[in-house]
N, C-alpha and C. Protein backbone atom coordinates (compact mmCIF):
# COMPACT_ATOMS: atom_id res chain seq x y z
N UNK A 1 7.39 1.45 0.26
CA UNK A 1 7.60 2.35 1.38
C UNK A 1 8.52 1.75 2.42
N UNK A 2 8.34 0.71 2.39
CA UNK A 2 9.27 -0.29 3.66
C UNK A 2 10.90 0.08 3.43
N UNK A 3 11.12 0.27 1.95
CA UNK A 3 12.59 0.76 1.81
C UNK A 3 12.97 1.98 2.01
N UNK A 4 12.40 3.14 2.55
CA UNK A 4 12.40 4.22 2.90
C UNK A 4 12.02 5.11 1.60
N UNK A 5 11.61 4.32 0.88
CA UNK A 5 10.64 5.27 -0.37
C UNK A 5 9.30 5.73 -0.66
N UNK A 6 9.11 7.30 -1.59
CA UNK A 6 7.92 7.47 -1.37
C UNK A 6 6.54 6.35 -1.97
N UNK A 7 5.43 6.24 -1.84
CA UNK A 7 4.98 4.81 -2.72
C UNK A 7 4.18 6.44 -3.79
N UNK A 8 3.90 5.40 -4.71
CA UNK A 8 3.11 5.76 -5.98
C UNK A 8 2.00 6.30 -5.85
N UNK A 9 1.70 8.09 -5.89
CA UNK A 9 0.43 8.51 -6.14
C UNK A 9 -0.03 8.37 -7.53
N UNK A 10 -1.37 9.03 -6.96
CA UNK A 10 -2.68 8.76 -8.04
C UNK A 10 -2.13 8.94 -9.91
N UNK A 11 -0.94 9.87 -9.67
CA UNK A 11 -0.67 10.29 -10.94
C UNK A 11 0.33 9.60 -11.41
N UNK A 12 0.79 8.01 -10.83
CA UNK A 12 2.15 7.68 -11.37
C UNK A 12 3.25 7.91 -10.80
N UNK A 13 3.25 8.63 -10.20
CA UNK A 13 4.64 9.83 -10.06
C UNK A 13 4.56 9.34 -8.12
N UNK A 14 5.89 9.16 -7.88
CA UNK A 14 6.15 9.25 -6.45
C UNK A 14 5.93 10.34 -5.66
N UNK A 15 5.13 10.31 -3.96
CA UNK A 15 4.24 11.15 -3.82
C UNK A 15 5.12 11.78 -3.45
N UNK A 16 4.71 13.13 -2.83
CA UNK A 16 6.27 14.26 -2.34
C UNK A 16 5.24 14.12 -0.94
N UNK A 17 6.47 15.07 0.25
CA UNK A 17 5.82 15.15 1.28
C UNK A 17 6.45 16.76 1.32
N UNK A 18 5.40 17.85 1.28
CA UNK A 18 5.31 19.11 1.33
C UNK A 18 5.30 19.72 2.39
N UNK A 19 6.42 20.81 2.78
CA UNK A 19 6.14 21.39 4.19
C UNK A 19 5.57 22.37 4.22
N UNK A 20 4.23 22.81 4.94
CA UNK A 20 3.42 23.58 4.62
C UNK A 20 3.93 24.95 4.81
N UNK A 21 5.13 25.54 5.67
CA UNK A 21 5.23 26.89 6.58
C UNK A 21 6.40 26.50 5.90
N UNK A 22 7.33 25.79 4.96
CA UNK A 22 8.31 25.89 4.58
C UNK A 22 9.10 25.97 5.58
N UNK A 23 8.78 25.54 6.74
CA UNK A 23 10.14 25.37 7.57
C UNK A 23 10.59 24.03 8.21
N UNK A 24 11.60 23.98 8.56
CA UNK A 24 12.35 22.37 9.02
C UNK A 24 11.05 21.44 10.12
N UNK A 25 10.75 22.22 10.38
CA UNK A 25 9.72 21.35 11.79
C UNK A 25 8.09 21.91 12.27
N UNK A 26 8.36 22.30 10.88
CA UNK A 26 6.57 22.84 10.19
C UNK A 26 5.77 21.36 9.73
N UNK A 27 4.61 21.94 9.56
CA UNK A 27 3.56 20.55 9.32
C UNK A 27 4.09 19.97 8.15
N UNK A 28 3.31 18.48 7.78
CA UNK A 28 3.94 18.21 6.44
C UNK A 28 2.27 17.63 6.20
N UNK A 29 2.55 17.79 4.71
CA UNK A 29 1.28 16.95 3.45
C UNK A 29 2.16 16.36 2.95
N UNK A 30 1.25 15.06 2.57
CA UNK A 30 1.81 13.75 1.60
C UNK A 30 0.90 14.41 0.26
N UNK A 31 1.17 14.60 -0.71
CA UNK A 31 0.69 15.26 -1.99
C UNK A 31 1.29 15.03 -3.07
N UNK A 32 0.65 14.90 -4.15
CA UNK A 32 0.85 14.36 -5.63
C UNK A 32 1.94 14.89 -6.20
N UNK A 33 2.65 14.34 -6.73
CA UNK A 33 4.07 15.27 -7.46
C UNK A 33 2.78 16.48 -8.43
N UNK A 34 1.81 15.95 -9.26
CA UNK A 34 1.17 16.99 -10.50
C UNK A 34 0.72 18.08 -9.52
N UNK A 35 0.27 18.04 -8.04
CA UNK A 35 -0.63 18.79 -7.65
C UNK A 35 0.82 19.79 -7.29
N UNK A 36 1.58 19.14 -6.54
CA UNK A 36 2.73 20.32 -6.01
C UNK A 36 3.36 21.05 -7.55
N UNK A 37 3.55 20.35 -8.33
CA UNK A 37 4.46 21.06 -9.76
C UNK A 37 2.89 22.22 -10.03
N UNK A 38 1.54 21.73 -10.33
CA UNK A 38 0.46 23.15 -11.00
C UNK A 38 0.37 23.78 -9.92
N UNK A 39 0.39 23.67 -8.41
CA UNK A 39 0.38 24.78 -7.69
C UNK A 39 1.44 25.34 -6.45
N UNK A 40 2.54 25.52 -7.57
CA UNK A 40 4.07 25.53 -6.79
C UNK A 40 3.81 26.90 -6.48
N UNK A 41 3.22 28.02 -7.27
CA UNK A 41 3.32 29.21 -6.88
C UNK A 41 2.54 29.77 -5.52
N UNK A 42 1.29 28.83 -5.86
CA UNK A 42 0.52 28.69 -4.13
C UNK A 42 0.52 28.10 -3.09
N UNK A 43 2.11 27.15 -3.15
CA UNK A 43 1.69 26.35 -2.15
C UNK A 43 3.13 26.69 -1.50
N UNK A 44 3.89 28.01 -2.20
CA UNK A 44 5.29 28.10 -1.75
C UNK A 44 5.35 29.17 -0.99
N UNK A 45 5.09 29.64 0.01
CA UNK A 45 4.95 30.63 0.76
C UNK A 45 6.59 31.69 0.78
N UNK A 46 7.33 30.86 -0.01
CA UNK A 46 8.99 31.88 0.22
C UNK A 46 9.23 31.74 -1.48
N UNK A 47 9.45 33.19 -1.52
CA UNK A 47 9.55 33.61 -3.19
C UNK A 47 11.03 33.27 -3.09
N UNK A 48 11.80 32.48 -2.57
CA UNK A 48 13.49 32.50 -2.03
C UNK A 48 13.72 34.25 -2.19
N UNK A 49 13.10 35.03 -1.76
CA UNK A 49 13.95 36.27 -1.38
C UNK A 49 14.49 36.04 0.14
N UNK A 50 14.47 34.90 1.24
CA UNK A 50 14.98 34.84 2.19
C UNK A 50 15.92 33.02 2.12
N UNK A 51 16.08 32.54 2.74
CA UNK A 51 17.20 31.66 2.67
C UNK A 51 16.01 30.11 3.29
N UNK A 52 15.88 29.18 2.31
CA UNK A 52 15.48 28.05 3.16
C UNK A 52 15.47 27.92 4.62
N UNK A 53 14.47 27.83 5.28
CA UNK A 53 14.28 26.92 6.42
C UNK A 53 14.28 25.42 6.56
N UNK A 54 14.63 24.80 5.28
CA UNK A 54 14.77 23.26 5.48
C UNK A 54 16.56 23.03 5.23
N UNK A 55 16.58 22.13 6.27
CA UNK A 55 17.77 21.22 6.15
C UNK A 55 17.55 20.29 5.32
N UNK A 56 18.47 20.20 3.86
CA UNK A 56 17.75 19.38 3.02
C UNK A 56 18.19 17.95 3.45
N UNK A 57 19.81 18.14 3.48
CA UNK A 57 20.43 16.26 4.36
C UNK A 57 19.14 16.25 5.35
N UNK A 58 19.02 16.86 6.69
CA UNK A 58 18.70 16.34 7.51
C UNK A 58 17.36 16.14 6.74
N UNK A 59 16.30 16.70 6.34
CA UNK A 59 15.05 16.43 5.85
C UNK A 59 14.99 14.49 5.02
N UNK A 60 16.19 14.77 4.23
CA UNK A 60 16.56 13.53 3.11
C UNK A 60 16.28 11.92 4.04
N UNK A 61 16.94 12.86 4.94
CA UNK A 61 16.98 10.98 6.07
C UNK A 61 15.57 11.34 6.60
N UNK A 62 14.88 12.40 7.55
CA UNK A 62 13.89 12.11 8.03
C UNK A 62 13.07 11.27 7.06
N UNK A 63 12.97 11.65 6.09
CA UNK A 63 11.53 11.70 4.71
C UNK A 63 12.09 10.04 4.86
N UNK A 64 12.93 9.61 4.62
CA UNK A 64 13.27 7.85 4.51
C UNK A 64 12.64 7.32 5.76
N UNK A 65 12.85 8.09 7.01
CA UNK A 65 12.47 7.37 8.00
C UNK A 65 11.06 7.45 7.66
N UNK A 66 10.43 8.57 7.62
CA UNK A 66 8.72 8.48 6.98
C UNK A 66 7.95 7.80 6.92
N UNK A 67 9.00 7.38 5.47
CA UNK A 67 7.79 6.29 4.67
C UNK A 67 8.12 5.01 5.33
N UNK A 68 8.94 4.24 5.84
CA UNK A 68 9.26 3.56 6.41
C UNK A 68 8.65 3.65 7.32
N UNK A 69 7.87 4.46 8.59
CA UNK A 69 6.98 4.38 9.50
C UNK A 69 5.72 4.16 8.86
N UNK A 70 5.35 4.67 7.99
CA UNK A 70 3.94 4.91 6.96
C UNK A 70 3.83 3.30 6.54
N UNK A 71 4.89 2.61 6.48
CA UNK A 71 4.66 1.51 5.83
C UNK A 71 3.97 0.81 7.11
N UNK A 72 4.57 0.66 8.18
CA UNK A 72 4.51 -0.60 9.19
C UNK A 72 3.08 0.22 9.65
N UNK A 73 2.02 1.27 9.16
CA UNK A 73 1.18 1.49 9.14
C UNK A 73 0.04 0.29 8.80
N UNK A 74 0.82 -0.30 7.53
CA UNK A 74 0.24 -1.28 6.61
C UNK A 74 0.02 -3.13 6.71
N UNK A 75 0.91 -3.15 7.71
CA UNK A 75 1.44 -4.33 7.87
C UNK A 75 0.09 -5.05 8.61
């Protein structure tokens, strides 16, 4: 995490961080890559019939800064 990466959930798989309201500055969950892929249809509130609310660049750097805060959690 110290390198701005996600660390390893329960399933192997690097964890995702999920925005709950699907929008840029909506809540976020730290959650399992298996749990977001079996419940993508319930946990996606926009069928994309309207246009993202996330900035994916800008999201890309926050999410680095993240885990990188999450880490010095640890220290």
């Amino acid at each position: 995490m110290s390198s701005g990466r996600a660390p390893i959930g329960t399933d192997g798989k690097p964890v995702n961080l999920h925005h709950m309201l699907q929008k840029q500055d909506g809540a976020i969950a730290e959650i399992t890559q298996s749990f977001h892929k079996e419940n993508h249809g319930v946990i996606h509130i926009n069928d994309n019939s309207i246009p993202s609310g996330i900035n994916r660049a800008e999201f890309n750097k926050w999410r680095s800064n993240y885990w990188k805060d999450r880490a010095k959690s640890y220290k």
